[in-house]
N, C-alpha and C. Protein backbone atom coordinates (compact mmCIF):
# COMPACT_ATOMS: atom_id res chain seq x y z
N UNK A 1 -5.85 -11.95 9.73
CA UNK A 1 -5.73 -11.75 8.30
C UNK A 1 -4.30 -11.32 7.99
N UNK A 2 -3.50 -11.87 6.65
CA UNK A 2 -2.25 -11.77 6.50
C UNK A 2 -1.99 -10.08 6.33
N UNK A 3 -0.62 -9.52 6.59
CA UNK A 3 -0.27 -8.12 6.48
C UNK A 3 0.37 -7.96 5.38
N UNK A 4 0.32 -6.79 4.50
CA UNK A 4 1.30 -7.10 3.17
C UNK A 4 2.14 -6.09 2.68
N UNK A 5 3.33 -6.31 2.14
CA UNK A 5 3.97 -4.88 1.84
C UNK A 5 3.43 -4.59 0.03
N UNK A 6 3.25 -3.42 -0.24
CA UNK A 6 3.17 -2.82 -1.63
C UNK A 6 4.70 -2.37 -1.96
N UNK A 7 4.98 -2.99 -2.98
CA UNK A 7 6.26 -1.77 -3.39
C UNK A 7 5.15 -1.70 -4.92
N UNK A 8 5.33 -0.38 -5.29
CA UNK A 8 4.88 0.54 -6.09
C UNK A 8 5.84 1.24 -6.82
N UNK A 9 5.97 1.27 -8.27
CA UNK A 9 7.15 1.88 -8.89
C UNK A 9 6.27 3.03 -9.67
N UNK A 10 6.93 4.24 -8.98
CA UNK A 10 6.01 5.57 -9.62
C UNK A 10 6.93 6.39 -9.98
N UNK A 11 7.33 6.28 -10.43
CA UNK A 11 8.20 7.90 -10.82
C UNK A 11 8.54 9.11 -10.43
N UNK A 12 9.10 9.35 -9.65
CA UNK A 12 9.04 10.74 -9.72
C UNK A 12 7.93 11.43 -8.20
N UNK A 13 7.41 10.22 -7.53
CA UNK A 13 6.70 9.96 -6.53
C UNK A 13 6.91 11.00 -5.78
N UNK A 14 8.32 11.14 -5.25
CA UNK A 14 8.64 11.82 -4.19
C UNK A 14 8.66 13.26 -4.27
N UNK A 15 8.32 13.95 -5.69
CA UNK A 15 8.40 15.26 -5.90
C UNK A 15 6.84 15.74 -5.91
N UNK A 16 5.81 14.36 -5.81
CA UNK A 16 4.39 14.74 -6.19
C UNK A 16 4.00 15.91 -4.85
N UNK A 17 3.14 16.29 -5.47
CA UNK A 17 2.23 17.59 -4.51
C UNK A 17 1.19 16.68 -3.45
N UNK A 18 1.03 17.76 -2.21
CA UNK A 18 -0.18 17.25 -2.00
C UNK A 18 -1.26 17.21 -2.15
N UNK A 19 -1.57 17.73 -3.20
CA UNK A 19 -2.80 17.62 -3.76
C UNK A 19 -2.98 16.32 -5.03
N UNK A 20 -1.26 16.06 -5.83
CA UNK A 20 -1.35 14.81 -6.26
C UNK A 20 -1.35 13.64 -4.97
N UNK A 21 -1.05 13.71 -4.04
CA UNK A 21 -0.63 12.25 -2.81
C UNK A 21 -2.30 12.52 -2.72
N UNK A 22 -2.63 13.54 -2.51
CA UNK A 22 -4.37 13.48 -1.99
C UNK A 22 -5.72 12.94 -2.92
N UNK A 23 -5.23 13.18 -4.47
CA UNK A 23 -5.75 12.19 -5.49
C UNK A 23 -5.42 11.13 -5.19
N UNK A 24 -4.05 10.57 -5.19
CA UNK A 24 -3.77 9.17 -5.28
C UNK A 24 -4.48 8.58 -3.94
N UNK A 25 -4.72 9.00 -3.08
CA UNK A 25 -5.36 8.50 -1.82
C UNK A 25 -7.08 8.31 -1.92
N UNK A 26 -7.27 9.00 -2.52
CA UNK A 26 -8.57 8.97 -3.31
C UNK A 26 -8.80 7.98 -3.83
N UNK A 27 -8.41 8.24 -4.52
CA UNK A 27 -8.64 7.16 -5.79
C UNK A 27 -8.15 5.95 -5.08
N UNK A 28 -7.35 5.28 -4.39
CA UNK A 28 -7.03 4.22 -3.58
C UNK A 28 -8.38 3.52 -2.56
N UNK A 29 -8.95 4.98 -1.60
CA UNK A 29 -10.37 4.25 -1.37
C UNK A 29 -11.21 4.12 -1.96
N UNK A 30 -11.46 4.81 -2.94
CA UNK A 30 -12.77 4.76 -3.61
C UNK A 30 -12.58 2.96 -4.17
N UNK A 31 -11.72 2.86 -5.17
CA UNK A 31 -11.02 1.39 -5.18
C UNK A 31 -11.39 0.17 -3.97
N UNK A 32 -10.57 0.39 -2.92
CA UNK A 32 -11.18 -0.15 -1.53
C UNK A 32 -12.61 -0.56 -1.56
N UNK A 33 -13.36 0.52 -1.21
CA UNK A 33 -14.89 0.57 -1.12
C UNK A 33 -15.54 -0.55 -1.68
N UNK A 34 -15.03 -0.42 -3.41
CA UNK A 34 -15.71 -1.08 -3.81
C UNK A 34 -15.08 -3.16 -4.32
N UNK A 35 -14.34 -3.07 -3.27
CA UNK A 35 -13.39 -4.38 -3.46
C UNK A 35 -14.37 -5.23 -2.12
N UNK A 36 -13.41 -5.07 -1.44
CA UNK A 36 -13.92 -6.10 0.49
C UNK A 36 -13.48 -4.86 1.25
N UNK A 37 -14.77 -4.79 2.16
CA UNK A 37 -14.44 -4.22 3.02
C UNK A 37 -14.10 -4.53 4.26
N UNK A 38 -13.41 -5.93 4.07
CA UNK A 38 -12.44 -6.18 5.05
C UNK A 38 -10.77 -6.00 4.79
N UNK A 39 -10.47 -5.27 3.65
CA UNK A 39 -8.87 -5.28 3.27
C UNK A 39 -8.82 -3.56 3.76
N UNK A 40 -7.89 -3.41 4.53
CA UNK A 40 -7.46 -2.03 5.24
C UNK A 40 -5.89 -1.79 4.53
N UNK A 41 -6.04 -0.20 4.29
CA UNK A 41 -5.14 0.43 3.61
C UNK A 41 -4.55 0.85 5.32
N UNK A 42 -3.21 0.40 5.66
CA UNK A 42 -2.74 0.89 6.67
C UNK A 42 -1.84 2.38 6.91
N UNK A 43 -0.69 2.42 5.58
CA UNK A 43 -0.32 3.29 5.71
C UNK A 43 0.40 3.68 4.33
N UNK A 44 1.90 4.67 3.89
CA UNK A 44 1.99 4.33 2.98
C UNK A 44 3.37 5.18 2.89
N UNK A 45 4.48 4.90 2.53
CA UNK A 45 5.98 5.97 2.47
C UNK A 45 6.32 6.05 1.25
N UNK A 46 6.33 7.32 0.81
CA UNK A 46 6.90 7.98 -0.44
C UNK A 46 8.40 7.97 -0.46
N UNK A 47 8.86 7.57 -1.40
CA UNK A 47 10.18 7.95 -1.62
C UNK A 47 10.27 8.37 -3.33
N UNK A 48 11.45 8.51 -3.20
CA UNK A 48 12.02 9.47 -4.76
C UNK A 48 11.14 8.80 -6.20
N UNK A 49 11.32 7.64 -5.93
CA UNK A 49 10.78 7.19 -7.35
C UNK A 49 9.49 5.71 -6.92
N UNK A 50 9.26 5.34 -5.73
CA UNK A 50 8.28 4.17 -5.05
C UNK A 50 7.29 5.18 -3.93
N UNK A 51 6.27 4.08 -4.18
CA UNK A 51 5.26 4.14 -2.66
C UNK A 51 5.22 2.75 -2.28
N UNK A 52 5.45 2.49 -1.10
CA UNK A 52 5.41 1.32 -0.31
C UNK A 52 3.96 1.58 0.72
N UNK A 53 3.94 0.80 0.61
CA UNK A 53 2.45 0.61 1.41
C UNK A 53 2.26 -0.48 2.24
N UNK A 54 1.51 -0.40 3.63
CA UNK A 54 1.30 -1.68 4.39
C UNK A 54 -0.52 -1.98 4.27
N UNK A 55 -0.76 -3.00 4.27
CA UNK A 55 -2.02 -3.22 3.66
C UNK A 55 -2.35 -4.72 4.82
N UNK A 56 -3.70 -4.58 5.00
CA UNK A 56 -4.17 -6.18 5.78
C UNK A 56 -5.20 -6.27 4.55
N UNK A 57 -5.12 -7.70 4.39
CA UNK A 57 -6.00 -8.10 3.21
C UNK A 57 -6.24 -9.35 3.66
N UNK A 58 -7.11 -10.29 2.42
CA UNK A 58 -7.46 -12.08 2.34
C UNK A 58 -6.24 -12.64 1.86
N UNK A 59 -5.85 -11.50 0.26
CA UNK A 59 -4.49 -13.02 -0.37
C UNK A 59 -4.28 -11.49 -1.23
N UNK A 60 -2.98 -11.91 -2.08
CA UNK A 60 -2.71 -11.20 -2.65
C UNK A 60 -3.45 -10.63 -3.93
N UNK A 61 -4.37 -11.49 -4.15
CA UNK A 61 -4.98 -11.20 -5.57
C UNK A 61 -5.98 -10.19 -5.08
N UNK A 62 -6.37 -10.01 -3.99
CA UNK A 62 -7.26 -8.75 -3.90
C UNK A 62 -6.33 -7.23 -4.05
N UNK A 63 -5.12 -7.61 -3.16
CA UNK A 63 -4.47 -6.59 -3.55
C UNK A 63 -4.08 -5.88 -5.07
N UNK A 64 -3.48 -7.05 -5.69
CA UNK A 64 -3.76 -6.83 -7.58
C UNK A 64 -5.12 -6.10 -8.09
N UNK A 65 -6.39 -6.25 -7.48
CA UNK A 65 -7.29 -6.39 -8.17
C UNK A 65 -7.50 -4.63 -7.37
N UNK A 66 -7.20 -4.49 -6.36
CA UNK A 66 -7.31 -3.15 -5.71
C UNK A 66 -6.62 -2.35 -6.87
N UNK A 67 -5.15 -2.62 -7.15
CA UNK A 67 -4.36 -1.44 -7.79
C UNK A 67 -4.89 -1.66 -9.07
N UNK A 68 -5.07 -2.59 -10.07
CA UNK A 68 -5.92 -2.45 -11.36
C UNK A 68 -6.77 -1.26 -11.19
N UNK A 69 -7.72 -1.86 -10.38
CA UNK A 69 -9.11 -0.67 -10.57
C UNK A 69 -8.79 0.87 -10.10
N UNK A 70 -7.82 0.74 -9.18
CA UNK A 70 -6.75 1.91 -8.85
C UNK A 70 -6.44 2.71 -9.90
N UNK A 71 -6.01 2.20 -10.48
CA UNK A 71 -5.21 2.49 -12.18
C UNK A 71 -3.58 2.87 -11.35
N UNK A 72 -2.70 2.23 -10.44
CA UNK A 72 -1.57 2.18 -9.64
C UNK A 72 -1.07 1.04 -9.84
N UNK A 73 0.44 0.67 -9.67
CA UNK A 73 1.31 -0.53 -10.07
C UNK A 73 1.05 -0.99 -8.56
N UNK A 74 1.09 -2.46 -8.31
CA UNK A 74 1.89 -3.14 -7.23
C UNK A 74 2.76 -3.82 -7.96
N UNK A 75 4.15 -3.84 -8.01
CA UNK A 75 4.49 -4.31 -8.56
C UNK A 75 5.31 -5.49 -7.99
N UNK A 76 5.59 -5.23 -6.10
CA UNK A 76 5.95 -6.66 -5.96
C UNK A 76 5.06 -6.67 -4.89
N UNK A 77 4.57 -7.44 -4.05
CA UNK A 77 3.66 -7.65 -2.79
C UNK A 77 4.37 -8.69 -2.49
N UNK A 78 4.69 -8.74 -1.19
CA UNK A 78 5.12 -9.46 0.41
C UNK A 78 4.27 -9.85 1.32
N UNK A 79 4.18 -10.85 1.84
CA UNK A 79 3.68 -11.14 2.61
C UNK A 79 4.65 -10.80 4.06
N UNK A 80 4.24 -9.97 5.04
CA UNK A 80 4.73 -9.69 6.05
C UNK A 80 4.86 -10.64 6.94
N UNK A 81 5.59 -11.70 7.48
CA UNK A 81 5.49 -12.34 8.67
C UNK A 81 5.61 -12.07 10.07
N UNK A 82 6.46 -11.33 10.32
CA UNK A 82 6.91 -11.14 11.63
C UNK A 82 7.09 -9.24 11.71
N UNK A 83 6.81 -8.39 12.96
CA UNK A 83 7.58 -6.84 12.69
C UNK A 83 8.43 -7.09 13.85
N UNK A 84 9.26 -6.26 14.21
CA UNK A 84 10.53 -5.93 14.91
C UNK A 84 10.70 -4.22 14.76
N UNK A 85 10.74 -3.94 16.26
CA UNK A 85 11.20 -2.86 16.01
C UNK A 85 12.27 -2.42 17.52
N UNK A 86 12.60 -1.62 17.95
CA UNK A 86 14.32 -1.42 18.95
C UNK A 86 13.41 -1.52 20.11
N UNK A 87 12.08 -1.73 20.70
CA UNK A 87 11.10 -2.56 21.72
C UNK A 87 12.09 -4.08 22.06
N UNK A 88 12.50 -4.19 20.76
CA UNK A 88 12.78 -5.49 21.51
C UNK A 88 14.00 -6.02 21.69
N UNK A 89 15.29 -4.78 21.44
CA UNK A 89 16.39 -4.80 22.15
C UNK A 89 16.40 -4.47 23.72
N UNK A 90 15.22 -3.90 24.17
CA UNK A 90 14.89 -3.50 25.33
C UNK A 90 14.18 -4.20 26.09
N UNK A 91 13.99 -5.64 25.95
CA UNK A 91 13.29 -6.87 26.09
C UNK A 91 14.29 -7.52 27.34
């Protein structure tokens, strides 16, 4: 199943509490649950004003249809092809 990047434009993201990151995570599965429960929320990096997220899904429109019911932006989604990481300067 394809891998996908979230970029997410939130505002102010990186100053949220954890008790706001722990809503927003919430509210992200509950979302999930009730979508396919074959699309996995993998992980997710906060920065100053985005959340990026790695996600395995069917196509992108589930992902859309995740952050709607979310009430969260995706605002661009990627399709991941290939990862790389310094494993394979050591190759």
């Amino acid at each position: 199943m394809p891998k996908f990047l979230i970029e997410r434009d939130i505002p102010g993201a990186g100053n949220y509490t954890p008790q706001q990151l722990t809503a927003i995570s919430e509210s992200s599965c509950r979302s999930l649950r009730g979508i396919d429960t074959e699309v996995q929320w993998l992980t997710s990096f906060v920065t100053a004003d985005k959340i990026y997220c790695i996600y395995i899904a069917p196509d992108e429109e589930v992902i859309r249809r995740h952050a709607f019911e979310g009430g969260f932006p995706a605002n661009v989604i990627t399709q991941i092809h290939s990862v790389v990481d310094p494993n394979y300067a050591d190759a």
